[in-house]
Protein backbone atom coordinates (compact mmCIF):
# COMPACT_ATOMS: atom_id res chain seq x y z
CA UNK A 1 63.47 68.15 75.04
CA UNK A 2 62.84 64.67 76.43
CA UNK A 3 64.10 63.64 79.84
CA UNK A 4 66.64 61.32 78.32
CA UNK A 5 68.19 64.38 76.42
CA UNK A 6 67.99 66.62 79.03
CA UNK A 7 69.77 64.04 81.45
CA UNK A 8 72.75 63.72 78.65
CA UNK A 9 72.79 67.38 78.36
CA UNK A 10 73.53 67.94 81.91
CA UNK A 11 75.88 65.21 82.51
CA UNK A 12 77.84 66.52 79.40
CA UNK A 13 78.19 69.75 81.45
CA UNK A 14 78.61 68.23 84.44
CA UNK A 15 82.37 69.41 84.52
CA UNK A 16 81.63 72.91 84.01
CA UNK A 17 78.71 72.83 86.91
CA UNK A 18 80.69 71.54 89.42
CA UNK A 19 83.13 74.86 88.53
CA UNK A 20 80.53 77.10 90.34
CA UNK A 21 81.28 76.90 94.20
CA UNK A 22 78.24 74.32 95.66
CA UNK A 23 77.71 76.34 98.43
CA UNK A 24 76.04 78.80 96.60
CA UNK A 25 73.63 76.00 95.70
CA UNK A 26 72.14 76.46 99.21
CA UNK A 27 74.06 79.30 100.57
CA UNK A 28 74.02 80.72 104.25
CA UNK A 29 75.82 83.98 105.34
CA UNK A 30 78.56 82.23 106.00
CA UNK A 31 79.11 80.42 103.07
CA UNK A 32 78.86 83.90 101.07
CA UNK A 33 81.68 85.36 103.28
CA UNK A 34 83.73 82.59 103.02
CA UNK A 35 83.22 82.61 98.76
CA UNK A 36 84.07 86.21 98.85
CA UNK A 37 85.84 86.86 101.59
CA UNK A 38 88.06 83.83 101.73
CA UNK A 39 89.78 83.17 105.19
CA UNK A 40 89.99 86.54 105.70
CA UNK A 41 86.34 86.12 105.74
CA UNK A 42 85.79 85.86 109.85
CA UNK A 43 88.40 89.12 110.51
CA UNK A 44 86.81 91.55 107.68
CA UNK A 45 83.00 90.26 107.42
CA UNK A 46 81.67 93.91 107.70
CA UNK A 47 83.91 94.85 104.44
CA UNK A 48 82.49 91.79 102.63
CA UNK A 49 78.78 92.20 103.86
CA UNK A 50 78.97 96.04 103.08
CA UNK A 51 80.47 95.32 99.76
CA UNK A 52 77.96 92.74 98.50
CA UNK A 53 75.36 94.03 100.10
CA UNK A 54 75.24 97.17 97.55
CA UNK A 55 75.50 94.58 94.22
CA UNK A 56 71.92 93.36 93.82
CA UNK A 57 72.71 90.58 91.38
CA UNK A 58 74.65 88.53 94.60
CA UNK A 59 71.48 88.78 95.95
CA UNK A 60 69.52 87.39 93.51
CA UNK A 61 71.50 84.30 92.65
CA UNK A 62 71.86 83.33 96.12
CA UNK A 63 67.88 83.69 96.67
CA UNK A 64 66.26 82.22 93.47
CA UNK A 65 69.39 79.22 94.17
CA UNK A 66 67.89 78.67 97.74
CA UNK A 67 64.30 78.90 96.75
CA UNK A 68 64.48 76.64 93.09
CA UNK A 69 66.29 74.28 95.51
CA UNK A 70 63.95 74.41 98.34
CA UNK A 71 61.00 74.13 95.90
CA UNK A 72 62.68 70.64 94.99
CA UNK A 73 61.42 68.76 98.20
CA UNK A 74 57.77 69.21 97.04
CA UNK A 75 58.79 67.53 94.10
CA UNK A 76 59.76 63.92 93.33
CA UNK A 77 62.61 63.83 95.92
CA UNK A 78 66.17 62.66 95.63
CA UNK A 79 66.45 62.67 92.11
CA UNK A 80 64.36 65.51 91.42
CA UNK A 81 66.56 67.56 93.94
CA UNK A 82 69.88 66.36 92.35
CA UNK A 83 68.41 67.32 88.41
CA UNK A 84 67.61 70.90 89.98
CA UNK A 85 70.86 71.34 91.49
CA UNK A 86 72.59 70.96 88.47
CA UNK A 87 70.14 73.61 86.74
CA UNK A 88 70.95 75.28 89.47
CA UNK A 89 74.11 75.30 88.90
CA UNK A 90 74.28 75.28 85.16
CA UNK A 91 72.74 78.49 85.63
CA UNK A 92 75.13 79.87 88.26
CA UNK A 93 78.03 78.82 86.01
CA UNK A 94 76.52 81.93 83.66
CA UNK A 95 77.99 83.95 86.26
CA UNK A 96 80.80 82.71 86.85
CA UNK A 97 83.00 85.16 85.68
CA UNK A 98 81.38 87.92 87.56
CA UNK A 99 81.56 86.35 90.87
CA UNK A 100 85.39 85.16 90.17
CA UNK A 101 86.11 89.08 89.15
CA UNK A 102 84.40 89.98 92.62
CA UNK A 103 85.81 87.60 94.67
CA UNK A 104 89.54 88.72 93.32
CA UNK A 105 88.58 92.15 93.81
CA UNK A 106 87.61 92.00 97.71
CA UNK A 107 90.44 89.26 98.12
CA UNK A 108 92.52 91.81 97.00
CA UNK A 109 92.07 94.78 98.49
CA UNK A 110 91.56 93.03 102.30
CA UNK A 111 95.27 91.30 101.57
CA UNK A 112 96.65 95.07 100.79
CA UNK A 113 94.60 96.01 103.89
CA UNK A 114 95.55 93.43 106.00
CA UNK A 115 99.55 93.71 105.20
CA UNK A 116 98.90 97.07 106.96
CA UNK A 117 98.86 96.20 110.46
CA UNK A 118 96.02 96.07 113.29
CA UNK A 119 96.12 99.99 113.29
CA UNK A 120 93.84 100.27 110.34
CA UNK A 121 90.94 97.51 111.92
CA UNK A 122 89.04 100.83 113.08
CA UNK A 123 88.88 102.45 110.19
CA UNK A 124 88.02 99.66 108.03
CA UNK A 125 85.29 98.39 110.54
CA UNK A 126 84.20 102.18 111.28
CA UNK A 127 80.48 103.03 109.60
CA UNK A 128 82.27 105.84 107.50
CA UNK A 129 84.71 103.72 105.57
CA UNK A 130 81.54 100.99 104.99
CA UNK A 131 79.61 103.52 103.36
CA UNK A 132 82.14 104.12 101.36
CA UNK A 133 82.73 100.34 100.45
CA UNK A 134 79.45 100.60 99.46
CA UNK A 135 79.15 103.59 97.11
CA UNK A 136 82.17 102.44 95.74
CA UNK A 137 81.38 98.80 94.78
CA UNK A 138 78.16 100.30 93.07
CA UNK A 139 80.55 102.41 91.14
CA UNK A 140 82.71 98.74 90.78
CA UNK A 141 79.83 97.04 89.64
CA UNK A 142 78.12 99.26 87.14
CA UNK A 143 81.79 100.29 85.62
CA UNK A 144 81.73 99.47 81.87
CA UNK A 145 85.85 98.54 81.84
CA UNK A 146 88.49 97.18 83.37
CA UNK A 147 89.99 100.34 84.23
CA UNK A 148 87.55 101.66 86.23
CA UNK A 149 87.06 98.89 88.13
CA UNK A 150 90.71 98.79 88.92
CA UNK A 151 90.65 102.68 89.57
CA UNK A 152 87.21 101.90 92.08
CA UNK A 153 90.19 99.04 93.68
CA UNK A 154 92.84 101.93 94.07
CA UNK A 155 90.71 104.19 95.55
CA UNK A 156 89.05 101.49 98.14
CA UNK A 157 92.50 100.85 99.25
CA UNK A 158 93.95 104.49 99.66
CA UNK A 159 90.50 105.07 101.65
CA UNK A 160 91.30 102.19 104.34
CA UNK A 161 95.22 102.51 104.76
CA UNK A 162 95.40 106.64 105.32
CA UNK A 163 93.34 109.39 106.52
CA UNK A 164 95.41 111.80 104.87
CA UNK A 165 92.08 111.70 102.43
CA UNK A 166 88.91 112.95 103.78
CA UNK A 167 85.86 110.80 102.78
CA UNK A 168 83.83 113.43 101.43
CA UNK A 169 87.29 113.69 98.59
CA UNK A 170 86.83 109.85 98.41
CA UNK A 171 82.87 110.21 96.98
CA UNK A 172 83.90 112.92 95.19
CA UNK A 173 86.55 110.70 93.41
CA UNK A 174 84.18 108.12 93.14
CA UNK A 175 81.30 110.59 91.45
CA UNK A 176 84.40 111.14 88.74
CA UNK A 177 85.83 107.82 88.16
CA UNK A 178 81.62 107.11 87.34
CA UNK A 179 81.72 110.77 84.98
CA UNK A 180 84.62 110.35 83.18
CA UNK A 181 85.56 108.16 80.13
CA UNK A 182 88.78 106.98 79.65
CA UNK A 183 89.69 109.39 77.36
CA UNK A 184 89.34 112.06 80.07
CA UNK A 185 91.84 110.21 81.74
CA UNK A 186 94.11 109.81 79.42
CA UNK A 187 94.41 113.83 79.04
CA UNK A 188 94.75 113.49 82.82
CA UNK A 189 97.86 111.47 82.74
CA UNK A 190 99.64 113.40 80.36
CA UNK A 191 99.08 116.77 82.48
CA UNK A 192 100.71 114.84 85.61
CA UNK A 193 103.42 113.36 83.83
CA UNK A 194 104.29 116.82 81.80
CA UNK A 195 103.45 120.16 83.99
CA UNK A 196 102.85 123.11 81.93
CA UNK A 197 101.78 120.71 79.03
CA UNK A 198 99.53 122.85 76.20
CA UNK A 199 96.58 121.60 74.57
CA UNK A 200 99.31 121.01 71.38
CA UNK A 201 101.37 118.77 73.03
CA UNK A 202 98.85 116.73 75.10
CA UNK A 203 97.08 116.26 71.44
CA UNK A 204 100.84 115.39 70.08
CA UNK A 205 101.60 113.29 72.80
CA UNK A 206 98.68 110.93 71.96
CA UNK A 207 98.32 111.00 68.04
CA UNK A 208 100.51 111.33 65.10
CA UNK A 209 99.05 113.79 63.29
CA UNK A 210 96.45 116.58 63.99
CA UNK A 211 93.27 116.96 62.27
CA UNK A 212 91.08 119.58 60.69
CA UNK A 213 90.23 122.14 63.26
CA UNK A 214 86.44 121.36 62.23
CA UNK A 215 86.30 118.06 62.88
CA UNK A 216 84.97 115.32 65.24
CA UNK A 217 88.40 114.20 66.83
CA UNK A 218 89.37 118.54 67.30
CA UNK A 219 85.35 118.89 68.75
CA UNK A 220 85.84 116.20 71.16
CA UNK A 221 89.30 116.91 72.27
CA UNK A 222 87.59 120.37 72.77
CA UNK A 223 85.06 118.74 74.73
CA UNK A 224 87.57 116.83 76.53
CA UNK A 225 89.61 120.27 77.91
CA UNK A 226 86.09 122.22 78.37
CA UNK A 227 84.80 118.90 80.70
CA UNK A 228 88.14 118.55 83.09
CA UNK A 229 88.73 122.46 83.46
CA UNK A 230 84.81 123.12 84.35
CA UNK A 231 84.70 119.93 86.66
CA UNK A 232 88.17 121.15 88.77
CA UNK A 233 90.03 118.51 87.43
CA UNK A 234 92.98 120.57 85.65
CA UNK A 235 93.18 124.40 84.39
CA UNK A 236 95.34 126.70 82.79
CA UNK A 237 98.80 127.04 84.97
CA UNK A 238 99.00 130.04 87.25
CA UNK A 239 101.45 132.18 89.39
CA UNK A 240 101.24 132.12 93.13
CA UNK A 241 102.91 135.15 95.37
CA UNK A 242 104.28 133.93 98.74
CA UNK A 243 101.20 134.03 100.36
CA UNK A 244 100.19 131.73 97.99
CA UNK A 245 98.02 133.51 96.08
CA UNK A 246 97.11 133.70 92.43
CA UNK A 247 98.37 136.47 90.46
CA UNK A 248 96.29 138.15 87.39
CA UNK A 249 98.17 137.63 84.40
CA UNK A 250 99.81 141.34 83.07
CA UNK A 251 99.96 142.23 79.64
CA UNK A 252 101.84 145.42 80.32
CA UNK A 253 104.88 145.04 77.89
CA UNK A 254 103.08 142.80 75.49
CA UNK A 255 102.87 143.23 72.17
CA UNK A 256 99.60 142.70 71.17
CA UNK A 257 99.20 140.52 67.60
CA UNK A 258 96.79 142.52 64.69
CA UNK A 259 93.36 140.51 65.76
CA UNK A 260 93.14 137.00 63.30
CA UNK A 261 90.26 136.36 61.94
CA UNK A 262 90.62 132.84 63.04
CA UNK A 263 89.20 131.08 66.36
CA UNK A 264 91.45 130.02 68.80
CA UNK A 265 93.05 126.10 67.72
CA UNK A 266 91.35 123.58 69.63
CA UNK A 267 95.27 122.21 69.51
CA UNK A 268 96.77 126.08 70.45
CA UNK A 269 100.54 125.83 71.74
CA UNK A 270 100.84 128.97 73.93
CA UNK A 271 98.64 128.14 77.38
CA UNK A 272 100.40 125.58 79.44
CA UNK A 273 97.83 123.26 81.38
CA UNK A 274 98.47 121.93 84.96
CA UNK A 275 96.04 119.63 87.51
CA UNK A 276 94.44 121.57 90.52
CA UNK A 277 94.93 120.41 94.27
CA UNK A 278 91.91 117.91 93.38
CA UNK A 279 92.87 117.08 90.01
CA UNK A 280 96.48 116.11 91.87
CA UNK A 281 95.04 114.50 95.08
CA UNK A 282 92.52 112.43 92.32
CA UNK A 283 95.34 111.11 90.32
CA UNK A 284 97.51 110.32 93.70
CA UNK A 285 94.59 108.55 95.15
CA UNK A 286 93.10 106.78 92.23
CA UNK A 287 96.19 106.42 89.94
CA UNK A 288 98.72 105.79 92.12
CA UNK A 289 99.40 102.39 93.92
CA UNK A 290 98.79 102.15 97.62
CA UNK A 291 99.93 105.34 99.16
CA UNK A 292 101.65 105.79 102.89
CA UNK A 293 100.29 103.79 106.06
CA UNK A 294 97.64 104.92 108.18
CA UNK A 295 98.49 107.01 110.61
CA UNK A 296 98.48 106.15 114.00
């Protein structure tokens, strides 16, 4: 491409360039905080640090930026330099949406923080919540939906405004939210909406019809049941004493049915389902919106 063209190229983009934030053309630290962290930027910079500094990518752009700019004063100077920065930037605005989707994300969670009160400023600045920040905008980043990503949000929150969650329940949430797929949570959110619910019902609640017993959709709904109730997510209901122990199901009095010569339905009506402690705490946490104030 000639210079000419290449000059018409870039001022027809020119627009779009200019979209990208210049001060990630030659960015400091403190124009990064500020980007992400907005004017909350000076009260919360550990959050913001902690939370970019586990998404290699910010890293990246911000050094090959500064260094393709920098390399522009051993070149043919003003004009050069300009020409560069709008490379520069025509390859920032590639990113664009990432960095807006990052930005919202920390802006958010800091204003739900920050409506909480000075009480929470220790937790949120202590070196246990910041590892968390960071494990959890790994999770953020690598997340292949929406959902997630908002779940990873949730969680972030909960972990800041209460300590009615221990961290080490906060990782482990974080390990599932990175496990599961969405269809795991959708079986999820029909237990905690209907206690008791069997495998029937859930199936029911979702579809409109239910399909061979050896098929794909029965295997994986299978698969779905067999990867919750072995992870400690949900299990079959039980019956406590009041000591709050679990009581062995009795089958004195039972009439026991001639033995089928059929497997058990992956869709079977009889065994209600229910979420664990975990599998409750998880969905309160994760699912929920912002839960009660930290306490003092």
């Amino acid at each position: 491409m000639s210079e000419p063209e290449e000059t018409k190229l870039l001022t027809q983009k020119e627009d779009k360039i200019y979209q990208t934030d210049p001060r990630l053309i030659q960015p400091t630290q403190q124009d990064i905080l500020e980007i992400f962290g907005g004017s909350k930027a000076g009260q919360y910079s550990k959050f913001v640090l902690a939370a970019l500094s586990s998404l290699p990518w910010v890293g990246v752009v911000a050094s090959v930026a500064a260094g393709l700019t920098g390399a522009a004063f051993d070149l043919n100077g003003e004009k050069q330099q300009d020409k560069l920065n709008k490379l520069i930037g025509l390859w920032l605005h590639e990113h664009q949406g990432k960095f807006t989707e990052l930005g919202h994300t920390i802006d958010e969670i800091l204003t739900r923080l920050d409506s909480m009160g000075e009480e929470i400023k220790q937790r949120i600045e202590s070196p246990e919540y910041l590892a968390l920040v960071r494990k959890g905008f790994r999770s953020w980043d690598q997340a292949d939906t929406m959902e997630k990503r908002q779940m990873i949000k949730k969680l972030l929150m909960n972990a800041g405004g209460t300590k009615l969650c221990p961290d080490d329940l906060v990782r482990l949430f974080i390990g599932w939210i990175d496990q599961y797929h969405e269809a795991h949570f959708v079986v999820i959110a029909q237990i905690q909406q209907n206690p008791n619910i069997t495998r029937g019902q859930i199936w029911d609640n979702i579809h409109s019809t239910r399909p061979d017993e050896n098929s794909s959709e029965a295997d994986l709904f299978r698969y779905l049941i067999r990867d919750l109730s072995m992870g400690g997510v949900i299990r079959q209901s039980r019956d406590l004493n009041g000591n709050n122990e679990f009581l062995k199901k009795s089958t004195r009095g039972l009439h026991r049915s001639p033995t089928s010569s059929t497997m058990e339905s992956a869709f079977e009506d009889d065994k209600p389902y229910e979420l664990t402690k975990l599998g409750t705490e998880f969905v309160h946490y994760v699912m929920n919106d912002l839960v009660a104030r930290i306490e003092s």
